[in-house]
N, C-alpha and C. Protein backbone atom coordinates (compact mmCIF):
# COMPACT_ATOMS: atom_id res chain seq x y z
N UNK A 1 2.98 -1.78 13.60
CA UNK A 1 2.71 -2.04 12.19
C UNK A 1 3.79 -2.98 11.66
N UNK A 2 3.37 -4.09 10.84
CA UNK A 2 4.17 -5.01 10.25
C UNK A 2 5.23 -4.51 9.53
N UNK A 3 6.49 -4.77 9.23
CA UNK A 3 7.25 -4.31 8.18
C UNK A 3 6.80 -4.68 6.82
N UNK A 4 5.79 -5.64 6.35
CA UNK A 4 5.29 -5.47 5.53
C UNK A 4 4.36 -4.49 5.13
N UNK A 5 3.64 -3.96 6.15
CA UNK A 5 2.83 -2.65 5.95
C UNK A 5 3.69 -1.46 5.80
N UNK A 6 4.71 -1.37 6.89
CA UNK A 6 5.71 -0.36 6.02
C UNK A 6 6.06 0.13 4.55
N UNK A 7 6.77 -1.24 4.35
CA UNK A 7 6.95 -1.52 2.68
C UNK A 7 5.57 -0.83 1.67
N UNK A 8 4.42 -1.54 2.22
CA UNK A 8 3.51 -1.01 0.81
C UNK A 8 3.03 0.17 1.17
N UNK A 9 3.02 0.66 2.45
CA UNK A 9 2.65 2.06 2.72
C UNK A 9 3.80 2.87 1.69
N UNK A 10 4.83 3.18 2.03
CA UNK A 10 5.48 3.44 1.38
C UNK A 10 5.52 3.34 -0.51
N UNK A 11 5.33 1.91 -0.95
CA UNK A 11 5.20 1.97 -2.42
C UNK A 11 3.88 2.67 -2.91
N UNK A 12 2.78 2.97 -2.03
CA UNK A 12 1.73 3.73 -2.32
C UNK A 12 2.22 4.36 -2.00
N UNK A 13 2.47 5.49 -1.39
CA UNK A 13 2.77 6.80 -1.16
C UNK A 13 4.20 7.04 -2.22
N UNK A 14 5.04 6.50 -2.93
CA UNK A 14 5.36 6.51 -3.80
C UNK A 14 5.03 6.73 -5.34
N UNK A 15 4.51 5.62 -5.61
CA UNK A 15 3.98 5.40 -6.90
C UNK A 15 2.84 6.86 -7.02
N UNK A 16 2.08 7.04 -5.77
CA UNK A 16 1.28 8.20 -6.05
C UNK A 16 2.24 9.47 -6.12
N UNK A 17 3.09 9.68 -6.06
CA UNK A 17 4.17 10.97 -6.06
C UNK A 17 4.63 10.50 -7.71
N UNK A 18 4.64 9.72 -7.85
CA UNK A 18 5.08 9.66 -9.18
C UNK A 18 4.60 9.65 -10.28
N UNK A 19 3.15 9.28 -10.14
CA UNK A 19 1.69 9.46 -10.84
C UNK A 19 1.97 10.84 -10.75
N UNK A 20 1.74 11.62 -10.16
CA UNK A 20 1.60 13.06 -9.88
C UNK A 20 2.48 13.89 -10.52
N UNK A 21 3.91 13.49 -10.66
CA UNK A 21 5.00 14.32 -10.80
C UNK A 21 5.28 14.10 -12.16
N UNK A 22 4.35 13.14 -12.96
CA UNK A 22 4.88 12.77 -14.34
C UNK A 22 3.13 12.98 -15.03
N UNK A 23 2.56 13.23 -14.47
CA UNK A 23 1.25 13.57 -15.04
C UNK A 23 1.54 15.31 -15.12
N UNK A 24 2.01 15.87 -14.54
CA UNK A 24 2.05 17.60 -14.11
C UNK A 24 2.82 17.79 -15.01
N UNK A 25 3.87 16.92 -15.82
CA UNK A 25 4.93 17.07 -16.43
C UNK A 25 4.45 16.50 -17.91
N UNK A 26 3.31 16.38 -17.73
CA UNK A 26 2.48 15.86 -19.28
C UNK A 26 3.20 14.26 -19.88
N UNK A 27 3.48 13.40 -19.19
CA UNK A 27 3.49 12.28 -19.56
C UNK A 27 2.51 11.40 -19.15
N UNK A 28 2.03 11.11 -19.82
CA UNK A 28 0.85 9.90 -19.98
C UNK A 28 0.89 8.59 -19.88
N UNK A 29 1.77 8.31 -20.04
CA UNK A 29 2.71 7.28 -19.65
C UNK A 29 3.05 7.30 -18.01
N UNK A 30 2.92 7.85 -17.41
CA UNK A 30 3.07 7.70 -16.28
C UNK A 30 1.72 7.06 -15.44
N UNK A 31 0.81 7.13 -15.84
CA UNK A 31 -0.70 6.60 -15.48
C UNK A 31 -0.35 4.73 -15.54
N UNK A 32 0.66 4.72 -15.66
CA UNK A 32 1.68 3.43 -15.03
C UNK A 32 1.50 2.90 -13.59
N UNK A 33 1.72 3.95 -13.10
CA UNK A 33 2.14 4.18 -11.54
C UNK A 33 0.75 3.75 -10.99
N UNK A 34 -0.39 4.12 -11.49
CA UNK A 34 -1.83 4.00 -10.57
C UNK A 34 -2.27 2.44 -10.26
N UNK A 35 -1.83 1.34 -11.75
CA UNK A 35 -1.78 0.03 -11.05
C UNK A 35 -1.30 -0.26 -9.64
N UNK A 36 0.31 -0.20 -9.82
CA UNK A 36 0.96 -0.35 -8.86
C UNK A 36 1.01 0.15 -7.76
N UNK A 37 0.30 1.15 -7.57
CA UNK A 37 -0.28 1.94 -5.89
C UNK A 37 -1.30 1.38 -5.59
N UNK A 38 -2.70 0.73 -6.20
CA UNK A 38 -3.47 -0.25 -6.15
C UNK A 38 -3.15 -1.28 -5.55
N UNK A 39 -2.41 -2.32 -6.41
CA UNK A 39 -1.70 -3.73 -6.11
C UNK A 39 -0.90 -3.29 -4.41
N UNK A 40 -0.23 -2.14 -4.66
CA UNK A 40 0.26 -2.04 -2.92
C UNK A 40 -0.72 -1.81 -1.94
N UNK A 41 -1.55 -1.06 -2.36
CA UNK A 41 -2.34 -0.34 -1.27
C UNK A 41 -3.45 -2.01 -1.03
N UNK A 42 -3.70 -2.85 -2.39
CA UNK A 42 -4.42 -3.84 -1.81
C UNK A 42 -3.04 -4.99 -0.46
N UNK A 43 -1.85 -5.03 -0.70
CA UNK A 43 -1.11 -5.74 -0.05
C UNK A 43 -0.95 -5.11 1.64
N UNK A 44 -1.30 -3.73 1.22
CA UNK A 44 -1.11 -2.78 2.59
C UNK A 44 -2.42 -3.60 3.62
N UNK A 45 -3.71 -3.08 3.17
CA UNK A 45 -5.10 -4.05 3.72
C UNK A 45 -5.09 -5.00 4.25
N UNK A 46 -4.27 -6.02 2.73
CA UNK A 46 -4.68 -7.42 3.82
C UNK A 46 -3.60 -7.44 5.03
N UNK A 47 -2.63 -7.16 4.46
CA UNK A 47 -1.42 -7.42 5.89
C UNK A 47 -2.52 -7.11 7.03
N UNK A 48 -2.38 -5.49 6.83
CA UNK A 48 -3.24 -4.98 8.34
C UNK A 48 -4.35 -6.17 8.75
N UNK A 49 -5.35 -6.14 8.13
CA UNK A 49 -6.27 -7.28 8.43
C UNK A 49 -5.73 -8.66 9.22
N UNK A 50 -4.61 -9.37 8.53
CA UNK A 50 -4.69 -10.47 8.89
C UNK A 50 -3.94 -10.08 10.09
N UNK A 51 -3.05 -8.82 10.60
CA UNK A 51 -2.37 -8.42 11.70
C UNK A 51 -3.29 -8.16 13.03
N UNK A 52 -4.40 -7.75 12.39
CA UNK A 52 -5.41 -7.24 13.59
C UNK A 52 -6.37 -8.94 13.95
N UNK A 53 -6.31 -9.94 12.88
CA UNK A 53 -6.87 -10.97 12.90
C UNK A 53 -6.01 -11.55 14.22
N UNK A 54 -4.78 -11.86 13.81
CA UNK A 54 -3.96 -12.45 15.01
C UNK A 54 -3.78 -11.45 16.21
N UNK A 55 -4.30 -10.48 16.18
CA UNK A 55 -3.98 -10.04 17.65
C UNK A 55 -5.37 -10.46 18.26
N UNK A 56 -6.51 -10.10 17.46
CA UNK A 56 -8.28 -10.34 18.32
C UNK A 56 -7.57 -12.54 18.25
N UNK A 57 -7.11 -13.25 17.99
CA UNK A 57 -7.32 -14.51 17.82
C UNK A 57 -6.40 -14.71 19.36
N UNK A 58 -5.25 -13.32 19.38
CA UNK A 58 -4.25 -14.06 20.95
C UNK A 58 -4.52 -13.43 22.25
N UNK A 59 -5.68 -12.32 21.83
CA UNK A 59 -6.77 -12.02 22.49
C UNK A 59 -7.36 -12.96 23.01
N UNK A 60 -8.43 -13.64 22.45
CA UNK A 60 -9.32 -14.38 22.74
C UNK A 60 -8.50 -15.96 23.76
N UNK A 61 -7.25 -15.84 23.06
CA UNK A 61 -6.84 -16.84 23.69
C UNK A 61 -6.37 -17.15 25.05
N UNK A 62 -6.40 -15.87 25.45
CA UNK A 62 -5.69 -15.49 26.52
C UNK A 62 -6.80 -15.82 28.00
């Protein structure tokens, strides 16, 4: 896995602990956090994608 997939794995699995831990705690304001686990979890995807793209492309090349 890319260290970029690291990274947003992580800021999703974050931001959702923090959605969670500030919603349970009655702040509403915390519904903050659900963009930004989005925006990661979409950066998580493409990485993977374009990671599995270049492996089937050095595949084929081979």
């Amino acid at each position: 896995m890319p260290r970029t997939s690291r990274f947003a794995l992580a800021a999703v699995v974050l931001a959702l602990v923090a959605l969670v831990v500030s919603l349970v705690q009655g702040f509403w304001l915390g519904l903050i956090w659900l963009p930004l686990a989005g925006v990661a979890s979409n950066v998580l995807w493409m990485d993977r994608r374009r990671a599995r793209i270049a492996a089937a492309t050095a595949a084929a090349a081979e």
